[in-house]
N, C-alpha and C. Protein backbone atom coordinates (compact mmCIF):
# COMPACT_ATOMS: atom_id res chain seq x y z
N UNK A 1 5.65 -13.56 20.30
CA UNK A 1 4.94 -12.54 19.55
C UNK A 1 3.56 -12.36 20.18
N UNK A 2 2.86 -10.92 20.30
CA UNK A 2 2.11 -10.91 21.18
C UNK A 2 0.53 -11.32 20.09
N UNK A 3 -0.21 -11.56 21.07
CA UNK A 3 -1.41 -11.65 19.97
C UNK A 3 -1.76 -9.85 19.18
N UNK A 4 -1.49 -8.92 19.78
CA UNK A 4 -2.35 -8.20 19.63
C UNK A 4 -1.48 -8.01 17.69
N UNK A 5 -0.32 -8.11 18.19
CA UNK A 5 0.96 -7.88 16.81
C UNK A 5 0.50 -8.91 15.70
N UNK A 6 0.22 -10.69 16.13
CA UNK A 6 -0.24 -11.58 15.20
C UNK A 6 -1.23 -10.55 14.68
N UNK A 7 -2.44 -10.31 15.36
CA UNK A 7 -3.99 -9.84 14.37
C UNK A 7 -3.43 -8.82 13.51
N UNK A 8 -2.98 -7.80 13.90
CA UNK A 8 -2.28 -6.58 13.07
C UNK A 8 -1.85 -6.98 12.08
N UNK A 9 -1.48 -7.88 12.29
CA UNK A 9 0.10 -8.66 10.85
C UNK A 9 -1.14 -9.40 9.68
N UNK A 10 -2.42 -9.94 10.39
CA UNK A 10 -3.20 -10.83 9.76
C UNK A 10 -4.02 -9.84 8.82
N UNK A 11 -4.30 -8.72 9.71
CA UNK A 11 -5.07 -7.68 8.77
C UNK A 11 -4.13 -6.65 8.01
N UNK A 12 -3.42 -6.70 8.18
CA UNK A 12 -2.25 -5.81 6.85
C UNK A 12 -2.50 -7.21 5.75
N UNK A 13 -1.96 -8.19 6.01
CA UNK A 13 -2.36 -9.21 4.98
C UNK A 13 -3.50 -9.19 4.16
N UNK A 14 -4.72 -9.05 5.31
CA UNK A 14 -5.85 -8.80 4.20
C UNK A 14 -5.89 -7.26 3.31
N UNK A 15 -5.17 -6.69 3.92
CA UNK A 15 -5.44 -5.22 3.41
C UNK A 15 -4.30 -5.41 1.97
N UNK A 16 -3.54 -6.06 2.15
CA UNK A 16 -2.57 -6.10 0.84
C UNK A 16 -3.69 -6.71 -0.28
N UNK A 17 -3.86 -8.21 0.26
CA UNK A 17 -4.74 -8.61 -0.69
C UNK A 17 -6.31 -7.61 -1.46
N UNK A 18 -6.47 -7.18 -0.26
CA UNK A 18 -7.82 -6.39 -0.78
C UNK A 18 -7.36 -4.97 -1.51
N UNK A 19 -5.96 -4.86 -1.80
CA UNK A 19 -5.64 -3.62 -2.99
C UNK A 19 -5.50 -4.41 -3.97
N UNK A 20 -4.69 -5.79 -3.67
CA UNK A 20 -4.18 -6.55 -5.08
C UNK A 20 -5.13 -7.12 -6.18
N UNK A 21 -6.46 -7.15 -5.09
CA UNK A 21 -7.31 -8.18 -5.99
C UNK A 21 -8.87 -6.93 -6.19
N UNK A 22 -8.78 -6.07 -5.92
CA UNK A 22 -9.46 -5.06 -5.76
C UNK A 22 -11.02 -5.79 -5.45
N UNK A 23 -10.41 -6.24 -3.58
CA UNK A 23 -11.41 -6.89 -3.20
C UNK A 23 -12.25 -6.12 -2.21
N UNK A 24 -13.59 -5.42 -2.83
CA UNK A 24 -13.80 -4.30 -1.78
C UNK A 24 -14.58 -4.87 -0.52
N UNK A 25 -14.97 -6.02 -0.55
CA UNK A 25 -15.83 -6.61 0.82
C UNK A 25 -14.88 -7.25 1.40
N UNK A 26 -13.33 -7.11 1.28
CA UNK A 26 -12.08 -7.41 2.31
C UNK A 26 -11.86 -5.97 2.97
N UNK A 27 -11.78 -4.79 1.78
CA UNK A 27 -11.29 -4.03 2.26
C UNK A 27 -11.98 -3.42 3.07
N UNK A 28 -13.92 -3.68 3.00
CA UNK A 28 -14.71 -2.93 3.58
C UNK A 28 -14.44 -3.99 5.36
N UNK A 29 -13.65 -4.50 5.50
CA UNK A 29 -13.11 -5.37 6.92
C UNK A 29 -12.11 -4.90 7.37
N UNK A 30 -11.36 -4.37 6.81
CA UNK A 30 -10.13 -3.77 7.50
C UNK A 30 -10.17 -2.58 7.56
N UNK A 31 -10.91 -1.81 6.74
CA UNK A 31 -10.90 -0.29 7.17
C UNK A 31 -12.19 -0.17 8.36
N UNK A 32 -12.20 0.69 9.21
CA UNK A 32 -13.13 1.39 10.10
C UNK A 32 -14.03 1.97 9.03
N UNK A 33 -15.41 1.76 9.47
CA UNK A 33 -16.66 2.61 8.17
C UNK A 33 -16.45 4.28 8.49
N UNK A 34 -15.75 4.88 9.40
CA UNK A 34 -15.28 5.77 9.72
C UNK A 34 -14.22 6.27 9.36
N UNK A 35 -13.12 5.61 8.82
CA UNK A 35 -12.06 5.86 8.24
C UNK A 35 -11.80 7.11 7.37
N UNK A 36 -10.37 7.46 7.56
CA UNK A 36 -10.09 8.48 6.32
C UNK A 36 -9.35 8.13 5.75
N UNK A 37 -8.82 8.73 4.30
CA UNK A 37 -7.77 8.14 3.14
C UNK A 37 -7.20 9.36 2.55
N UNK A 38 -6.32 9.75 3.08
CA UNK A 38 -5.47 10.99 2.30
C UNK A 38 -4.26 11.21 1.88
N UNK A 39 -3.63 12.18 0.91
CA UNK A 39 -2.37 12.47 0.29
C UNK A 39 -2.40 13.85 0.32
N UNK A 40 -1.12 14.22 0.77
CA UNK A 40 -0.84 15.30 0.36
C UNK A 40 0.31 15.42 -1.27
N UNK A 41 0.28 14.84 -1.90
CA UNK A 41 0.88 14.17 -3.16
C UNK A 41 -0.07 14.87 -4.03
N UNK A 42 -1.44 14.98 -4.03
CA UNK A 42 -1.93 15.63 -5.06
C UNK A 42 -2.51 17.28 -4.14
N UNK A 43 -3.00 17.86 -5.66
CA UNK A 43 -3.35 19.19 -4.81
C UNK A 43 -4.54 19.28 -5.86
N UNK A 44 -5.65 19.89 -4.88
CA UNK A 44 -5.05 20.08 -3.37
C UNK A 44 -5.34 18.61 -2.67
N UNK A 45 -5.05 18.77 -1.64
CA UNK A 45 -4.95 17.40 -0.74
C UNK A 45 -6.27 16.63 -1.01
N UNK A 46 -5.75 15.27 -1.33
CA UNK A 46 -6.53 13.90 -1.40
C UNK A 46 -7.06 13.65 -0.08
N UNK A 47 -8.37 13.93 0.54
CA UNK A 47 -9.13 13.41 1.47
C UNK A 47 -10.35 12.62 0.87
N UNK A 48 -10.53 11.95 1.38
CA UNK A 48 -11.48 10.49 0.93
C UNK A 48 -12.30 9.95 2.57
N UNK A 49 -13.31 9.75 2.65
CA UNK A 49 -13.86 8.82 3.00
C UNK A 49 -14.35 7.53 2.59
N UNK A 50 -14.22 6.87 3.44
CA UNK A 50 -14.56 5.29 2.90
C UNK A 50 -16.06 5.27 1.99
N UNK A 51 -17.20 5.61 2.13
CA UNK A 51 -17.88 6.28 1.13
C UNK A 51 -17.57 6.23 0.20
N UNK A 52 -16.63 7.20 -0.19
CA UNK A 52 -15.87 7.65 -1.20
C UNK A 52 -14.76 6.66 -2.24
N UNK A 53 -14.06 6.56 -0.85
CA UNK A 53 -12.83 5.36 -1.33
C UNK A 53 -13.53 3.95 -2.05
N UNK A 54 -13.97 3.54 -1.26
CA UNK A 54 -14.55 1.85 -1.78
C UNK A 54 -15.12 2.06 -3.21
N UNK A 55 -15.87 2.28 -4.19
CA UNK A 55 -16.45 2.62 -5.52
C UNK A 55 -15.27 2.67 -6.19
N UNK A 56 -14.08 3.77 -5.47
CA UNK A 56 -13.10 3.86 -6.57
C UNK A 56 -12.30 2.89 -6.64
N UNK A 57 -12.10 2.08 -5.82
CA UNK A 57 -11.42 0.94 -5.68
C UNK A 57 -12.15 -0.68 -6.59
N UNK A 58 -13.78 -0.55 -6.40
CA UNK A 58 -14.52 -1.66 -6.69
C UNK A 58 -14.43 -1.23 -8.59
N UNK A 59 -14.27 -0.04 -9.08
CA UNK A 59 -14.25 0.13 -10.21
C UNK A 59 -13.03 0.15 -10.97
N UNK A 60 -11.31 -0.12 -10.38
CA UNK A 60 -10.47 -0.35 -10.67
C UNK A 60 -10.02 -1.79 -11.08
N UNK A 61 -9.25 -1.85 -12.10
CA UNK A 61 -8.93 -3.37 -12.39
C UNK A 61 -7.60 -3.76 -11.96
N UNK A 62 -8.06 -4.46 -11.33
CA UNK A 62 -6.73 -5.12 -10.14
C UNK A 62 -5.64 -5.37 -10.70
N UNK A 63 -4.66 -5.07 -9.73
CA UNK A 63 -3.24 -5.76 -10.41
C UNK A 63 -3.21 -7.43 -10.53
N UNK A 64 -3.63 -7.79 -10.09
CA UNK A 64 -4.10 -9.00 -9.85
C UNK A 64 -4.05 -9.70 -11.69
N UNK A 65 -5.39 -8.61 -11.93
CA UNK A 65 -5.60 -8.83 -13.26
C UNK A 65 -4.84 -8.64 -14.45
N UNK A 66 -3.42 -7.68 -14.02
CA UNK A 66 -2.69 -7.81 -14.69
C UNK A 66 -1.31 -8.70 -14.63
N UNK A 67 -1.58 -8.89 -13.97
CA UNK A 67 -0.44 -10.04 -13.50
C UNK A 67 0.79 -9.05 -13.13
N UNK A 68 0.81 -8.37 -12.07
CA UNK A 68 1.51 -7.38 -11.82
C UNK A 68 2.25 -8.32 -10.76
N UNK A 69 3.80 -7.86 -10.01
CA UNK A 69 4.28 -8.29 -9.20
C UNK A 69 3.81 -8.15 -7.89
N UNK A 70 3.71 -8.74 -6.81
CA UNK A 70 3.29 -8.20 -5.68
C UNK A 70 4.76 -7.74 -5.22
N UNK A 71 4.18 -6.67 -4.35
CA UNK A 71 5.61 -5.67 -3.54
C UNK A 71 4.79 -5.04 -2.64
N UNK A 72 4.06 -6.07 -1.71
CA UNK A 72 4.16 -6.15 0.22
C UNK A 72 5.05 -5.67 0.88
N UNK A 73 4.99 -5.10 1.72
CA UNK A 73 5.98 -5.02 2.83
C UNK A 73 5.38 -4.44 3.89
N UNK A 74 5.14 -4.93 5.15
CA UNK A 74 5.54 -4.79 6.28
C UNK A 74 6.51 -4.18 6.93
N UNK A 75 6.71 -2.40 6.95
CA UNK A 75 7.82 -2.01 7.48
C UNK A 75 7.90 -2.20 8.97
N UNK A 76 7.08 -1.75 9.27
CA UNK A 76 6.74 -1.82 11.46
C UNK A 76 5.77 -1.66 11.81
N UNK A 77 5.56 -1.94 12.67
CA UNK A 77 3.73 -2.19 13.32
C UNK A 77 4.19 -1.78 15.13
N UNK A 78 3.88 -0.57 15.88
CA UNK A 78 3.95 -0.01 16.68
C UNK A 78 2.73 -0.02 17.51
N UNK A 79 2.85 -0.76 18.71
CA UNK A 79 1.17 -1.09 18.97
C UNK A 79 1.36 -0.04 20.49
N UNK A 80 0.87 1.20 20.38
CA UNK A 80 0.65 2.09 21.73
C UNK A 80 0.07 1.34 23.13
N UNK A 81 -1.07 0.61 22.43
CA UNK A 81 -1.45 -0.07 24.29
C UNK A 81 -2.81 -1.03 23.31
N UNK A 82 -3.57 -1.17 24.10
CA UNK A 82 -4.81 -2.43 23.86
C UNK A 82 -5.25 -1.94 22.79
N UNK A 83 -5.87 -0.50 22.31
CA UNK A 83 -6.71 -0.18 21.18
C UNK A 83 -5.80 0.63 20.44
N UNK A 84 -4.59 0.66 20.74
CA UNK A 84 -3.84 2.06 19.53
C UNK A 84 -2.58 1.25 18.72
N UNK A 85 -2.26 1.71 17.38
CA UNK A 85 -1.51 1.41 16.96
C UNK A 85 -0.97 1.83 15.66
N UNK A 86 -0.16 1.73 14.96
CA UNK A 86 0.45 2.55 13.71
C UNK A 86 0.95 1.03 13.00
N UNK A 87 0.73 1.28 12.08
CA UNK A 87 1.85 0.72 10.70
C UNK A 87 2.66 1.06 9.85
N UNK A 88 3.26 0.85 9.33
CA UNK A 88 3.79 1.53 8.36
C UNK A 88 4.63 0.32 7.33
N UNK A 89 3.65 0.28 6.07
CA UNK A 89 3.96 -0.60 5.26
C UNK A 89 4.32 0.02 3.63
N UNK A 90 3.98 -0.65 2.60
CA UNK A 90 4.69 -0.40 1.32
C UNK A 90 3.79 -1.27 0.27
N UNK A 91 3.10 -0.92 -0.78
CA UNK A 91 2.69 -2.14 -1.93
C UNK A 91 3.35 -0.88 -3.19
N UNK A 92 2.93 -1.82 -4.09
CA UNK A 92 2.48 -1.12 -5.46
C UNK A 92 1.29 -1.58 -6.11
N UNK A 93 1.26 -0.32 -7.50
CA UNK A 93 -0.13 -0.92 -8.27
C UNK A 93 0.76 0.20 -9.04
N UNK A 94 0.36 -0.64 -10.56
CA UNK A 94 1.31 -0.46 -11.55
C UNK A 94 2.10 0.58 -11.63
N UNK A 95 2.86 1.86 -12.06
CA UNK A 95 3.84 2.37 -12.52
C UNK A 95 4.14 3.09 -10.58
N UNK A 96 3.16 3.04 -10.09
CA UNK A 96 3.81 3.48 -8.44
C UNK A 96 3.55 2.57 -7.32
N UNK A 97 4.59 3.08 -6.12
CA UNK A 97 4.65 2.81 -5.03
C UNK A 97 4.34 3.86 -3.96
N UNK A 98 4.07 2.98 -2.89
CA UNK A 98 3.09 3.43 -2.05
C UNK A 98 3.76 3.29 -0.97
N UNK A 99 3.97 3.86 0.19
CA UNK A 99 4.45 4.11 1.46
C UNK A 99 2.93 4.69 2.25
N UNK A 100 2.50 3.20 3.39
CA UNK A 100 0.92 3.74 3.48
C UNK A 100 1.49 4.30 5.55
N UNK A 101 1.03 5.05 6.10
CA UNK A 101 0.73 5.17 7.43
C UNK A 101 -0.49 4.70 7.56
N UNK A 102 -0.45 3.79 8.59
CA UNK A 102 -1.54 3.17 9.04
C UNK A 102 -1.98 3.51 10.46
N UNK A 103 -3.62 4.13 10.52
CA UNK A 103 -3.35 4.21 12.20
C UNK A 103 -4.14 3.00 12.59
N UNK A 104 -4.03 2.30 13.05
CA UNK A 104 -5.28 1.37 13.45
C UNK A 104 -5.64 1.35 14.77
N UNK A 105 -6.89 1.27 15.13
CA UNK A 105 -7.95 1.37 16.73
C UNK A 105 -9.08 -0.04 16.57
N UNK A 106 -8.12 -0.75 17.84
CA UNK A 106 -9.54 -1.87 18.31
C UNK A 106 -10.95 -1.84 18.67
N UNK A 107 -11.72 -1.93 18.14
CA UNK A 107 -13.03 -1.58 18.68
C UNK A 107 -14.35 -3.07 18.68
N UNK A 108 -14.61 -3.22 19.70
CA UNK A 108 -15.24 -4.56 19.46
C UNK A 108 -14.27 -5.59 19.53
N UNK A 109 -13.00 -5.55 20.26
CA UNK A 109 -12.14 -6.35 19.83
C UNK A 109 -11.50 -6.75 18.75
N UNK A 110 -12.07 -5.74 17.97
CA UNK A 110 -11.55 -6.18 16.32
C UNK A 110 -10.51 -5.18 15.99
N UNK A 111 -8.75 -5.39 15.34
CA UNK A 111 -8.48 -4.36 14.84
C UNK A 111 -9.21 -3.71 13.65
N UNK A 112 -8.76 -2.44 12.87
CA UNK A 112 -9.11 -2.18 11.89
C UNK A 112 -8.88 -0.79 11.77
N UNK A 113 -8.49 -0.75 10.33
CA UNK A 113 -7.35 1.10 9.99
C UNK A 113 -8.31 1.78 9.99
N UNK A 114 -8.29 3.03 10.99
CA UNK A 114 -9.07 4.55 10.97
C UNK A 114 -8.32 5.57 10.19
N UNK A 115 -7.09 5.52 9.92
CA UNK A 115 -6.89 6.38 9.06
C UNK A 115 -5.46 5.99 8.12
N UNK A 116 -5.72 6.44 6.39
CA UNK A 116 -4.66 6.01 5.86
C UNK A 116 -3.92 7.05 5.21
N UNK A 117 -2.84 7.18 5.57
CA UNK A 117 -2.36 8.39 4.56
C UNK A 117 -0.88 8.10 4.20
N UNK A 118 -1.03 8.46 2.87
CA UNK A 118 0.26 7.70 2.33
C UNK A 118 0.72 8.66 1.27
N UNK A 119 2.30 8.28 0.95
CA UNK A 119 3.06 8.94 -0.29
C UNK A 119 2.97 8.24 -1.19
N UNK A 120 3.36 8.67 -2.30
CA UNK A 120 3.21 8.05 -3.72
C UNK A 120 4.60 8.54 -4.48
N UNK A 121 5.29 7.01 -5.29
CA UNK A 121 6.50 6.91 -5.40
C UNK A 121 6.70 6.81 -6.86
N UNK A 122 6.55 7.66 -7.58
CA UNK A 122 6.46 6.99 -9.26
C UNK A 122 7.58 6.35 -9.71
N UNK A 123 7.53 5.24 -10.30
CA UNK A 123 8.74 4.24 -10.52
C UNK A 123 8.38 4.13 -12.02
N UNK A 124 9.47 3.69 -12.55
CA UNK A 124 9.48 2.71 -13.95
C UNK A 124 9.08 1.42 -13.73
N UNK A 125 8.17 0.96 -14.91
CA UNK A 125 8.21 -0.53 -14.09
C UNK A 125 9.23 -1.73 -15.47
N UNK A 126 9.22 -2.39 -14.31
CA UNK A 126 10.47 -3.12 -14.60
C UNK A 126 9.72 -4.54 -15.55
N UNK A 127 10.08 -5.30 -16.35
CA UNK A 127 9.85 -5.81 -16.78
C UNK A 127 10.95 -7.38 -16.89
């Protein structure tokens, strides 16, 4: 397994945790301060900057806190060359699921997601 795939795999990890526990000085590590966050799921289209994003996140009460299930997933991690790469993973937070595209760009040697854009899956939740 190459290193560049380990770090990728290490920071989706933190990025799960930092939705689950609505940990915004994790999440402010894995996203790029440049980053974007969008849906076309609502209208008109959900564009967010990290600005933007982090507050709404630091003012949400974690699933964590509700003792919600975790539902991680790691679908594929596609690494283009030294600084490029895609993800494409899966969580929830309560009654939906999430299908996120991830682009992520090395900079400083560090990975970290420049842009997130994802679908939204409304489920029943199961009990």
């Amino acid at each position: 397994m190459s290193t560049a795939f380990q770090d990728i795999y290490a920071l989706l990890q933190d990025y799960f945790d930092a939705l689950y526990f609505c940990d915004v000085e994790k999440l402010q590590r894995v996203f790029h301060p440049s980053a974007i966050y969008a849906t076309a799921d609502e209208t008109p289209l959900l564009y967010r900057t990290m600005a933007e994003y982090v507050p709404i996140v630091a003012a949400r009460q974690s699933p964590a806190s509700r003792n919600e299930a975790r539902r991680d997933h790691v679908d594929a991690i596609d690494i283009a060359g030294e600084n490029t790469a895609v993800a494409r993973v899966r969580c929830s937070i309560g009654a939906r699921d999430f299908v996120d595209f991830l682009t992520l760009v090395r900079t400083d040697g560090q990975w970290r997601i420049i842009a997130k854009v994802f679908q939204i899956l409304e489920r029943q939740i199961q009990e």
